[in-house]
C-alpha atoms as a PDB file:
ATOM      1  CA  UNK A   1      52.846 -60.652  15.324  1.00  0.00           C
ATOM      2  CA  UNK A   2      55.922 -62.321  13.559  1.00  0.00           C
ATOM      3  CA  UNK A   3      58.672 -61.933  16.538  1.00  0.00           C
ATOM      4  CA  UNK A   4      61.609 -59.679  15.288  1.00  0.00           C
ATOM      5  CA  UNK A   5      59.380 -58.130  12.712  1.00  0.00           C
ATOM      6  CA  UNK A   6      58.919 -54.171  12.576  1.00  0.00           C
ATOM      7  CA  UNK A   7      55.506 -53.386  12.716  1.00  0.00           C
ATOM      8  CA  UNK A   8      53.250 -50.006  12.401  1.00  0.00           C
ATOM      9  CA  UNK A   9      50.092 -49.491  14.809  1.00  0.00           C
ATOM     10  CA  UNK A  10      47.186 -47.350  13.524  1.00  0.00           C
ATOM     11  CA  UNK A  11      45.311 -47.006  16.938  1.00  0.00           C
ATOM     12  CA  UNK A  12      47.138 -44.789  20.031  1.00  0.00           C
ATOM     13  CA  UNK A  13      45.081 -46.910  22.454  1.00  0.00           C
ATOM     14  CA  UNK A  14      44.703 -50.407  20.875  1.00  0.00           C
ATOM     15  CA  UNK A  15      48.232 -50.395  20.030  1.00  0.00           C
ATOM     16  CA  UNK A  16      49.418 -49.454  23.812  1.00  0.00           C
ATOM     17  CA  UNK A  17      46.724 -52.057  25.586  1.00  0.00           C
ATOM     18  CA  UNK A  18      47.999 -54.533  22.975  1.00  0.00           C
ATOM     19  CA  UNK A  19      51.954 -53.808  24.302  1.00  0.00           C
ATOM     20  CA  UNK A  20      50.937 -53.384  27.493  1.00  0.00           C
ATOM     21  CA  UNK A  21      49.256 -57.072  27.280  1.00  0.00           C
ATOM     22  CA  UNK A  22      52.076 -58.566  25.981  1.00  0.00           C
ATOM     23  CA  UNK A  23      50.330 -59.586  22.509  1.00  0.00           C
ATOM     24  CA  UNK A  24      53.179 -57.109  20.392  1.00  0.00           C
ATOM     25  CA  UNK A  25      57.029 -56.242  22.022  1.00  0.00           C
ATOM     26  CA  UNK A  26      57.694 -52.507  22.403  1.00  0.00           C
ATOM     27  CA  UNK A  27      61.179 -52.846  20.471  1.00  0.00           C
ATOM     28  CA  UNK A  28      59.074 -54.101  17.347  1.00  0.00           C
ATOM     29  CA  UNK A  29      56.990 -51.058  17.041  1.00  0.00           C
ATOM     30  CA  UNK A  30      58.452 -48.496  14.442  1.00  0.00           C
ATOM     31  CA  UNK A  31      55.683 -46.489  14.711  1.00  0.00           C
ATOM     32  CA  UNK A  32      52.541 -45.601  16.038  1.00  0.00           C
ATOM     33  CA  UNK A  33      50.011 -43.724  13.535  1.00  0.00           C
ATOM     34  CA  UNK A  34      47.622 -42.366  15.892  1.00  0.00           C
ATOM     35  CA  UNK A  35      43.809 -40.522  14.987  1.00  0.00           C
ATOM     36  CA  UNK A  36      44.424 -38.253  18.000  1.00  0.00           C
ATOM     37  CA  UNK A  37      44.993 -34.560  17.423  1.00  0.00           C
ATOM     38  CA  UNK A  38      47.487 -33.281  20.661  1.00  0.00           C
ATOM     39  CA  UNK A  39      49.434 -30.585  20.167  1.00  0.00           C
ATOM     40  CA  UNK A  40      49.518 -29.462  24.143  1.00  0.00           C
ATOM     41  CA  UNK A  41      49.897 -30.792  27.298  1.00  0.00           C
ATOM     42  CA  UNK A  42      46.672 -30.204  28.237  1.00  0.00           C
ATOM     43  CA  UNK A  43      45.737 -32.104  25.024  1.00  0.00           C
ATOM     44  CA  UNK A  44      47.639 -35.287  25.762  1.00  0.00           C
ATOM     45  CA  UNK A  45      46.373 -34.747  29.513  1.00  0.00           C
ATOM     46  CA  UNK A  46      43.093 -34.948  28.318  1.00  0.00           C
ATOM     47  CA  UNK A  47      43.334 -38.092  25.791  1.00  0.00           C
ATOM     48  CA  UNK A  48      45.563 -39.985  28.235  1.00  0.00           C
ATOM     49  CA  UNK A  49      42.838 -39.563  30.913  1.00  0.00           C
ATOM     50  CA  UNK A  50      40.286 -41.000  29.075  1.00  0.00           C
ATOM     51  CA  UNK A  51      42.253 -44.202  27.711  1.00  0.00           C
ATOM     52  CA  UNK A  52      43.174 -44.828  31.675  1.00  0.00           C
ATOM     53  CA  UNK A  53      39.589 -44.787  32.533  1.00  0.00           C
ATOM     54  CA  UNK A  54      38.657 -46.777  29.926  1.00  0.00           C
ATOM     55  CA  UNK A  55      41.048 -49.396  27.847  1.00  0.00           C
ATOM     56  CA  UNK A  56      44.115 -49.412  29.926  1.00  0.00           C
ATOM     57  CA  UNK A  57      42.529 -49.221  33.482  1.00  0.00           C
ATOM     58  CA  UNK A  58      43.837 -52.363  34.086  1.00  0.00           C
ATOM     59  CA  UNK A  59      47.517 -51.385  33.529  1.00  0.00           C
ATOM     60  CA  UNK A  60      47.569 -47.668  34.045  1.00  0.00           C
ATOM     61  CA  UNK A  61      51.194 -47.793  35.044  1.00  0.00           C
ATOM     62  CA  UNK A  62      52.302 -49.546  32.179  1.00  0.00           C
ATOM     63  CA  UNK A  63      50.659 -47.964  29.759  1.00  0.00           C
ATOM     64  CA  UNK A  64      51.509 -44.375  31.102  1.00  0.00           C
ATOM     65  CA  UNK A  65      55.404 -46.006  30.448  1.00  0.00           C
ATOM     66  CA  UNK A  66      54.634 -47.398  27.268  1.00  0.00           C
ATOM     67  CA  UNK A  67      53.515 -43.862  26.019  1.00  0.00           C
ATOM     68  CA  UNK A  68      56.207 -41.960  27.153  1.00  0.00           C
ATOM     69  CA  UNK A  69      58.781 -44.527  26.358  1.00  0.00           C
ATOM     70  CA  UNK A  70      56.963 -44.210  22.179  1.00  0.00           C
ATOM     71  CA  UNK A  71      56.731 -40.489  22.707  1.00  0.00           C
ATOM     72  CA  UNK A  72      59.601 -39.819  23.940  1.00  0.00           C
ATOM     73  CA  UNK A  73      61.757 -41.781  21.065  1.00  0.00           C
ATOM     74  CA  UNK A  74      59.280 -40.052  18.320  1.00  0.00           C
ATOM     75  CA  UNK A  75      57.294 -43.781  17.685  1.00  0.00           C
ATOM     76  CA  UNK A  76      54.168 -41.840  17.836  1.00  0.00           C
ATOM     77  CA  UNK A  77      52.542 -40.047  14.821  1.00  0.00           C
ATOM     78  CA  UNK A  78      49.671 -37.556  14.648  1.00  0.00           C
ATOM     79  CA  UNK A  79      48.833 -37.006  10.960  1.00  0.00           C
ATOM     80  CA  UNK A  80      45.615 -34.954  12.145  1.00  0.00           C
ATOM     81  CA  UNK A  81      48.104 -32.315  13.940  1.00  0.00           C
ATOM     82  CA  UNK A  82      49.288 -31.549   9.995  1.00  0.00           C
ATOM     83  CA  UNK A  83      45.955 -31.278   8.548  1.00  0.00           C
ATOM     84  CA  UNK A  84      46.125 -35.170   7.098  1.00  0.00           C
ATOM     85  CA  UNK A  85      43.427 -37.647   7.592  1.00  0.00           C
ATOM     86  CA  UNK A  86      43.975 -40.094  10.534  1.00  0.00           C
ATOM     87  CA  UNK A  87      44.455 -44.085   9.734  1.00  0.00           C
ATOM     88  CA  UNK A  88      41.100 -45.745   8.663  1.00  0.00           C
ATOM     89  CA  UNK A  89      40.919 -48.605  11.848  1.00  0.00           C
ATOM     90  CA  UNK A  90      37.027 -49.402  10.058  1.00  0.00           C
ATOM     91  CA  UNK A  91      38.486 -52.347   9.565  1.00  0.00           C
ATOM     92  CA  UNK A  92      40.067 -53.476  12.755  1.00  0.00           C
ATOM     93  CA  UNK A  93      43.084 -53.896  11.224  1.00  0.00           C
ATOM     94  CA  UNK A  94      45.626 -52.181  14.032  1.00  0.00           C
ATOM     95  CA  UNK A  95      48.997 -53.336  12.864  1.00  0.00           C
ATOM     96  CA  UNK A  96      50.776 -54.141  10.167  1.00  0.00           C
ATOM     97  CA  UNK A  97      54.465 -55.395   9.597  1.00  0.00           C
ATOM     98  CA  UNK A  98      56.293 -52.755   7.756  1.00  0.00           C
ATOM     99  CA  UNK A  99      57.477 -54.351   4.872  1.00  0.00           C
ATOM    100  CA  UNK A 100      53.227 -54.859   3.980  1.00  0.00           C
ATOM    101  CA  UNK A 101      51.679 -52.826   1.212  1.00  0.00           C
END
């Protein structure tokens, strides 16, 4: 990722191992487009306990900081929650500097 550059993530979990390994900065991350579908706590409980045990087991900490700290400041989108398709990640394509069509 271009440093300085805004960017938009299309996976919850890829995006958040990917901050979390230093490979993209927090404060470049407008948004995060996310396929999950949360609309409780028990929801996010859920989701958030299966990334830890799986792609951020190696920084559970941080990555349980980096959510909150996107959540908290409304970086973190959930267009299945509205009845909208989620991003199409097919392609392994996970971000994408905003100012790309």
């Amino acid at each position: 990722m271009s440093e300085n550059k805004k960017v938009t993530g299309y996976s919850l979990s890829k995006c958040i191992q990917d901050i979390a390994e230093g490979e993209v900065e927090i404060e470049q991350v407008s948004k995060i487009v996310a396929g999950t579908n949360c609309s409780t706590k028990e929801g996010w409980k859920y989701v958030l306990g299966v990334y830890l045990r799986t792609c951020w087991r190696r920084y559970p900490l941080k990555a349980i900081k980096i959510f909150y700290q996107l959540k908290n400041s409304d970086r973190i989108s959930q267009p299945r929650t509205e009845n909208l398709s989620p991003p199409d990640v097919s392609q392994k394509v996970f971000w994408r500097e905003d100012n790309e069509k």
